[in-house]
PDB file of N, CA and C in Angstrom:
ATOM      1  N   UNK A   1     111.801  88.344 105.729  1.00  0.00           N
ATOM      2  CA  UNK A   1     111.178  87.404 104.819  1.00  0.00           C
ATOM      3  C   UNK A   1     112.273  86.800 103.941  1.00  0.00           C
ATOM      4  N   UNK A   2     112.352  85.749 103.903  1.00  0.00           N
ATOM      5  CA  UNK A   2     113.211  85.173 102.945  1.00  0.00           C
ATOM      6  C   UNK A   2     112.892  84.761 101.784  1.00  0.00           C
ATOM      7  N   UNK A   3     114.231  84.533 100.534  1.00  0.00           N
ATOM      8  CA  UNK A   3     113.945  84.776  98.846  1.00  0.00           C
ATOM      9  C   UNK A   3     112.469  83.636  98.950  1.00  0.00           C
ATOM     10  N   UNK A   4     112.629  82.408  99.536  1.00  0.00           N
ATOM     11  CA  UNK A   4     111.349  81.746  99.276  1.00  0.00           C
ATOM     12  C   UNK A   4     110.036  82.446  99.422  1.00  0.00           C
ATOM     13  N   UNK A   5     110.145  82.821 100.805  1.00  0.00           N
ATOM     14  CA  UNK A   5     108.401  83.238 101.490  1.00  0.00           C
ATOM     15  C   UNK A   5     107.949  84.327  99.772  1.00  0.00           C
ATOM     16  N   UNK A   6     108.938  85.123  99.698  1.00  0.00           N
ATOM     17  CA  UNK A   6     108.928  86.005  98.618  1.00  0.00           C
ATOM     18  C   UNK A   6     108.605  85.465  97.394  1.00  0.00           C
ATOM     19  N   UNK A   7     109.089  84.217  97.166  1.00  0.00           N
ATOM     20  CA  UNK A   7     108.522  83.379  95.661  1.00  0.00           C
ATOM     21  C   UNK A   7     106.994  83.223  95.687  1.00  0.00           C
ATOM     22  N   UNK A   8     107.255  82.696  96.544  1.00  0.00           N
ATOM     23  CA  UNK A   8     105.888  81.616  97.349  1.00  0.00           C
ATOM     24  C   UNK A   8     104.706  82.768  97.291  1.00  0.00           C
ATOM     25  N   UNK A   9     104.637  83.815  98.027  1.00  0.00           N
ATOM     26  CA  UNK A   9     103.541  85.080  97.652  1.00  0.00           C
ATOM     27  C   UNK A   9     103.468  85.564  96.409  1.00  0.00           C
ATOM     28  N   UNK A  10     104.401  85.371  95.591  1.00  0.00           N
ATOM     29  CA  UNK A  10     104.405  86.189  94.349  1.00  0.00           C
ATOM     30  C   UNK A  10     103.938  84.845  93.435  1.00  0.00           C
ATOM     31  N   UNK A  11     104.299  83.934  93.583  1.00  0.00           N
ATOM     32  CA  UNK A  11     103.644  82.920  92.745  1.00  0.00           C
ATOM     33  C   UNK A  11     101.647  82.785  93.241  1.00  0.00           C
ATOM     34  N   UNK A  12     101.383  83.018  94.617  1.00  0.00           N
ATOM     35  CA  UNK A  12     100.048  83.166  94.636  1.00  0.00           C
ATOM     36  C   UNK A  12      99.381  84.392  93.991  1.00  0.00           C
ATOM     37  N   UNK A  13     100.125  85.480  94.102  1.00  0.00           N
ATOM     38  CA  UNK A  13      99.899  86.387  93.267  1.00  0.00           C
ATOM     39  C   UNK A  13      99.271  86.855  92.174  1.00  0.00           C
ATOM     40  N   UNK A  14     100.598  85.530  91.371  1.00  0.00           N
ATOM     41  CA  UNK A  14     100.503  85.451  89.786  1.00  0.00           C
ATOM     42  C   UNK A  14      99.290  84.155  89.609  1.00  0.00           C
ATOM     43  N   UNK A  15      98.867  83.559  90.911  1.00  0.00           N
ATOM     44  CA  UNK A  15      97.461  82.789  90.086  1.00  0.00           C
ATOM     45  C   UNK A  15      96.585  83.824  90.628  1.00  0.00           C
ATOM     46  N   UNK A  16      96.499  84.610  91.352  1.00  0.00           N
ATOM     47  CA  UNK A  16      95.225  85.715  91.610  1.00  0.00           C
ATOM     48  C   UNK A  16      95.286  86.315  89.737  1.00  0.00           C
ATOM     49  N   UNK A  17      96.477  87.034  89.392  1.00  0.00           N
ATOM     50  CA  UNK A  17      96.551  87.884  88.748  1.00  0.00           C
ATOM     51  C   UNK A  17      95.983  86.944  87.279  1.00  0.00           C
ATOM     52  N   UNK A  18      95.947  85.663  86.630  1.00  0.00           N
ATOM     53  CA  UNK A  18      95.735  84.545  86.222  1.00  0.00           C
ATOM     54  C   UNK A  18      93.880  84.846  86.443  1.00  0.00           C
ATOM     55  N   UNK A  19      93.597  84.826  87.608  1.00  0.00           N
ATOM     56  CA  UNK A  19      92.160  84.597  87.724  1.00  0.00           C
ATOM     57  C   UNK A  19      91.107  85.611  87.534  1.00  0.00           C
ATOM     58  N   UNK A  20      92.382  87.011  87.845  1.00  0.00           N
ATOM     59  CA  UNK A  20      91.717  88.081  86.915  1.00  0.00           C
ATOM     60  C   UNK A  20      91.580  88.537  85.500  1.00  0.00           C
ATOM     61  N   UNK A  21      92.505  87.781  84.972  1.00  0.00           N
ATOM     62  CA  UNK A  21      92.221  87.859  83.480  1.00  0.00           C
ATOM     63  C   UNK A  21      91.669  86.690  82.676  1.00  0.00           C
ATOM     64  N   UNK A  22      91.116  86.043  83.684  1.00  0.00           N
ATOM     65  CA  UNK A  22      90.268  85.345  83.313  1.00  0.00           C
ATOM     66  C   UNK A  22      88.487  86.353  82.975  1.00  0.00           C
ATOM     67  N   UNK A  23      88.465  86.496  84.024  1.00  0.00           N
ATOM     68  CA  UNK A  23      87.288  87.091  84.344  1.00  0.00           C
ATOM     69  C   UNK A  23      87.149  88.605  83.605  1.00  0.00           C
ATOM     70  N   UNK A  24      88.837  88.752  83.053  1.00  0.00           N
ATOM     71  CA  UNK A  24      88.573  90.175  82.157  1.00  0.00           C
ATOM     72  C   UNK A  24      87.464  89.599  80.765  1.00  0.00           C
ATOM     73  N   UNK A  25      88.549  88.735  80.733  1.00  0.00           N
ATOM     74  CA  UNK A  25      87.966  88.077  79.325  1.00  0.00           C
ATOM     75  C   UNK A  25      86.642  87.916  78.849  1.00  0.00           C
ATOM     76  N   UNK A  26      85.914  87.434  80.002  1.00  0.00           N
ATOM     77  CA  UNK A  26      84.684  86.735  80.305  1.00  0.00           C
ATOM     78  C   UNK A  26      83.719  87.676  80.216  1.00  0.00           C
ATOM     79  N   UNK A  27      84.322  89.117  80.470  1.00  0.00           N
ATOM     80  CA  UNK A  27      82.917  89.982  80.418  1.00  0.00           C
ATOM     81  C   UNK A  27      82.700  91.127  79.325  1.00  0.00           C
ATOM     82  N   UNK A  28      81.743  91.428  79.135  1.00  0.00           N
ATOM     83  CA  UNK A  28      81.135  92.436  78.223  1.00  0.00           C
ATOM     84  C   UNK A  28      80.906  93.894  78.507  1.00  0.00           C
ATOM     85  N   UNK A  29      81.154  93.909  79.974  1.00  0.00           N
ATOM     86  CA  UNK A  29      80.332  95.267  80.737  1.00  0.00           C
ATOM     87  C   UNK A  29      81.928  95.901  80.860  1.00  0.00           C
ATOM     88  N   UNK A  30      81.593  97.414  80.160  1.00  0.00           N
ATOM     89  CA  UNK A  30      83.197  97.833  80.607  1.00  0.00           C
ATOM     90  C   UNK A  30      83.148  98.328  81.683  1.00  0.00           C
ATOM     91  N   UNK A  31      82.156  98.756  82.947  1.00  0.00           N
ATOM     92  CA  UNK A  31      82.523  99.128  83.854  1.00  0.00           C
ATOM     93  C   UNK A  31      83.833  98.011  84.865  1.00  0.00           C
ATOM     94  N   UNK A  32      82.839  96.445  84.531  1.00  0.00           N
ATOM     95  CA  UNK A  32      83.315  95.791  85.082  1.00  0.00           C
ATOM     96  C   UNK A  32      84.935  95.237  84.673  1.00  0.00           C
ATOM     97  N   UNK A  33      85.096  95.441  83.362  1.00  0.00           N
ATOM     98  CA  UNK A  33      86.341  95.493  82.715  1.00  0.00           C
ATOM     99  C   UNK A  33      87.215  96.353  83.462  1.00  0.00           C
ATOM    100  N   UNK A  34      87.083  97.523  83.788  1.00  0.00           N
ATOM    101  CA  UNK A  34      87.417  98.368  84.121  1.00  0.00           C
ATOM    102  C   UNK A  34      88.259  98.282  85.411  1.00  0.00           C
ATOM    103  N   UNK A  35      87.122  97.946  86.374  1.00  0.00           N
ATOM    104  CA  UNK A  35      87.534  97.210  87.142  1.00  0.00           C
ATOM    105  C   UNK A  35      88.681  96.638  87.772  1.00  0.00           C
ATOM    106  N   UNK A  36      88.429  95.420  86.604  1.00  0.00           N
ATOM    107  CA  UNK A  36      89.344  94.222  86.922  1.00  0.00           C
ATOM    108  C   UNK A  36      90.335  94.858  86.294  1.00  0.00           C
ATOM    109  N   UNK A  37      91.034  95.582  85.385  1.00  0.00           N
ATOM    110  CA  UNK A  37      92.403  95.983  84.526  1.00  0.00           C
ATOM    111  C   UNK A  37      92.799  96.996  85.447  1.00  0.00           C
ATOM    112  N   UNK A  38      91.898  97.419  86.610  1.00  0.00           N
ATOM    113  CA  UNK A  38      92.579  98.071  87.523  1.00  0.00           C
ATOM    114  C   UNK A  38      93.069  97.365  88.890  1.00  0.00           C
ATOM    115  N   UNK A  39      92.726  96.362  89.432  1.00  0.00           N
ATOM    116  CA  UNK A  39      92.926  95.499  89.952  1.00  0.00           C
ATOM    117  C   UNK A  39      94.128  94.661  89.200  1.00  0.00           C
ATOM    118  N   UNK A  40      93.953  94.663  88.034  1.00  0.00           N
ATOM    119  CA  UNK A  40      95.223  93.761  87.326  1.00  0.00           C
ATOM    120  C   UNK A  40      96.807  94.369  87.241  1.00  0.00           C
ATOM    121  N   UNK A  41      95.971  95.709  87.700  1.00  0.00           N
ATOM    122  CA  UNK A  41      97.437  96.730  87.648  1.00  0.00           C
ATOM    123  C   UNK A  41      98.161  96.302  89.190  1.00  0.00           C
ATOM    124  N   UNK A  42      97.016  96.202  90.477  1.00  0.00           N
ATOM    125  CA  UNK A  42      97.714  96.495  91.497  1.00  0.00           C
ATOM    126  C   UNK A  42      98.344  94.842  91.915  1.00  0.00           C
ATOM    127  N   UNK A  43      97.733  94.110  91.291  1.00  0.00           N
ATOM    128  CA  UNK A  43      98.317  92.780  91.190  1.00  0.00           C
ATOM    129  C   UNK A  43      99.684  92.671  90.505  1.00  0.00           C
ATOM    130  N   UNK A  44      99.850  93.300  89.470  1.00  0.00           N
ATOM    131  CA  UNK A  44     101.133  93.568  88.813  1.00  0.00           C
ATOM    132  C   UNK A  44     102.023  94.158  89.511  1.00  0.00           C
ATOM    133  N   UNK A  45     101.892  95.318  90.356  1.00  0.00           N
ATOM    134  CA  UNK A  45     102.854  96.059  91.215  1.00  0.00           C
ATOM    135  C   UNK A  45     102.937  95.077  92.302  1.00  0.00           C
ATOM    136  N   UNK A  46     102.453  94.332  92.854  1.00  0.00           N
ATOM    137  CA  UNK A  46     102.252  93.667  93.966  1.00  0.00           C
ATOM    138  C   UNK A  46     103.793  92.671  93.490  1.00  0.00           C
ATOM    139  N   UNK A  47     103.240  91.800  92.950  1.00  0.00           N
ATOM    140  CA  UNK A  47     104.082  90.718  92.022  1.00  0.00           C
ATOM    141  C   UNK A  47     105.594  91.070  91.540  1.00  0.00           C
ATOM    142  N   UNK A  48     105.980  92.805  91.293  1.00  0.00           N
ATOM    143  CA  UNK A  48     107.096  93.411  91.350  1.00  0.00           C
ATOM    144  C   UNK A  48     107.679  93.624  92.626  1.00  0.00           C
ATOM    145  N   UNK A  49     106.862  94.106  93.266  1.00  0.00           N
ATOM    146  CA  UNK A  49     107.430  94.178  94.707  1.00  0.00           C
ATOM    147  C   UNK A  49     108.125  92.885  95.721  1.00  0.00           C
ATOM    148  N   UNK A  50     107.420  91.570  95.583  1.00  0.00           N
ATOM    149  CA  UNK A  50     107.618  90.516  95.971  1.00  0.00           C
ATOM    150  C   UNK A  50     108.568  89.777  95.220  1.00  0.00           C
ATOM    151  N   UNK A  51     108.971  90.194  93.927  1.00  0.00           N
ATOM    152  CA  UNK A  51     110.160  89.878  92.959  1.00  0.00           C
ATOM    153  C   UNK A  51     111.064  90.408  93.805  1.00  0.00           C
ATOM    154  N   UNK A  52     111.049  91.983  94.013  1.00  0.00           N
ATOM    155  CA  UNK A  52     112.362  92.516  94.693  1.00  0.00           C
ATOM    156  C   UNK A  52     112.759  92.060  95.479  1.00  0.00           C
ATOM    157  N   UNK A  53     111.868  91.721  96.782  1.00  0.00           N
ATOM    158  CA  UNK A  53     111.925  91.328  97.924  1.00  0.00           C
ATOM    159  C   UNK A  53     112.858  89.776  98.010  1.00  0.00           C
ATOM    160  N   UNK A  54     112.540  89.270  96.691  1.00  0.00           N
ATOM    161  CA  UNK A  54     112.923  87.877  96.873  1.00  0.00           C
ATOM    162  C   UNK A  54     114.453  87.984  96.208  1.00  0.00           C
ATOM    163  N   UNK A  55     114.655  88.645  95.411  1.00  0.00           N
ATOM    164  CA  UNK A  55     115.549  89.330  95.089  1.00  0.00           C
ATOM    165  C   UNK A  55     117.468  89.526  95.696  1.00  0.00           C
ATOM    166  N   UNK A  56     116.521  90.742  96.634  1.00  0.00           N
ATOM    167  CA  UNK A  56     117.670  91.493  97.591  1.00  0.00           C
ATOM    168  C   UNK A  56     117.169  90.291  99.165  1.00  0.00           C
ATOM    169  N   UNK A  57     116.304  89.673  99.093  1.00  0.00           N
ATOM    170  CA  UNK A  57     116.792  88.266 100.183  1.00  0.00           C
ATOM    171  C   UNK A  57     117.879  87.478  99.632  1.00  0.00           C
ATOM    172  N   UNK A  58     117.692  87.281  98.521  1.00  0.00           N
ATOM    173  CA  UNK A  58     118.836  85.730  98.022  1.00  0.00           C
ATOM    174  C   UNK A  58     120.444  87.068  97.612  1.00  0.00           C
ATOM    175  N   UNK A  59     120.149  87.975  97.366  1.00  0.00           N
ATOM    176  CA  UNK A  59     121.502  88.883  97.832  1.00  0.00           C
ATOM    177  C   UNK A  59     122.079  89.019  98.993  1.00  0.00           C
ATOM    178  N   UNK A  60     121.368  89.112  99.739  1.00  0.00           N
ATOM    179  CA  UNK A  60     121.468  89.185 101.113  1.00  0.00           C
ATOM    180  C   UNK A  60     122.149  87.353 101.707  1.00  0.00           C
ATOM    181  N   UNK A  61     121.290  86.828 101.620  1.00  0.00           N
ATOM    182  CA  UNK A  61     122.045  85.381 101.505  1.00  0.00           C
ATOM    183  C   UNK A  61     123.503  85.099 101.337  1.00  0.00           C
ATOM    184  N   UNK A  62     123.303  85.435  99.458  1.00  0.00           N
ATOM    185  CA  UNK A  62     124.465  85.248  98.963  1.00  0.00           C
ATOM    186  C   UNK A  62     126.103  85.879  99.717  1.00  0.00           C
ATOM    187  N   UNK A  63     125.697  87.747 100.010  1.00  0.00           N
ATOM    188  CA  UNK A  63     126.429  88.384 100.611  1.00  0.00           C
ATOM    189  C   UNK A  63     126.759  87.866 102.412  1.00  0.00           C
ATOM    190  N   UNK A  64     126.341  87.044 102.805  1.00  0.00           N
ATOM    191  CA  UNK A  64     126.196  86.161 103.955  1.00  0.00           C
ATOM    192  C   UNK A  64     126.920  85.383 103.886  1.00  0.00           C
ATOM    193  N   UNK A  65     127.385  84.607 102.936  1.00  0.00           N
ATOM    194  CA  UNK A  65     127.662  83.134 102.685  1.00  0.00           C
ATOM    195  C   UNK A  65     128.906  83.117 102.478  1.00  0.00           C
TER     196      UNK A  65
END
């Protein structure tokens, strides 16, 4: 995967992660709060992971070049 593909997922990511705190906001029910701030977590690790990735690609590049 290269540093882009790696932006490019992590920027969809970060509007998933965007659309869940939307919807944190929006509600009253803490189960459903609950929920979503757990989902907001694995969106967060997700979004780190695809940082790295994009990361040690454009290292990888660089060390190429």
């Amino acid at each position: 995967m290269s540093a882009e593909d790696a932006l490019t997922k992590a920027e969809d990511l970060l509007a998933r992660l965007e659309t869940a705190r939307a919807r944190l906001e929006a509600t009253d029910d803490p189960d459903q709060a609950i929920e979503v701030l757990q989902e907001l977590a694995q969106l967060a690790k997700e979004v780190e992971a695809e940082l790295q990735r994009a990361r040690s690609a454009a290292e990888g590049d660089a060390a190429g070049a």
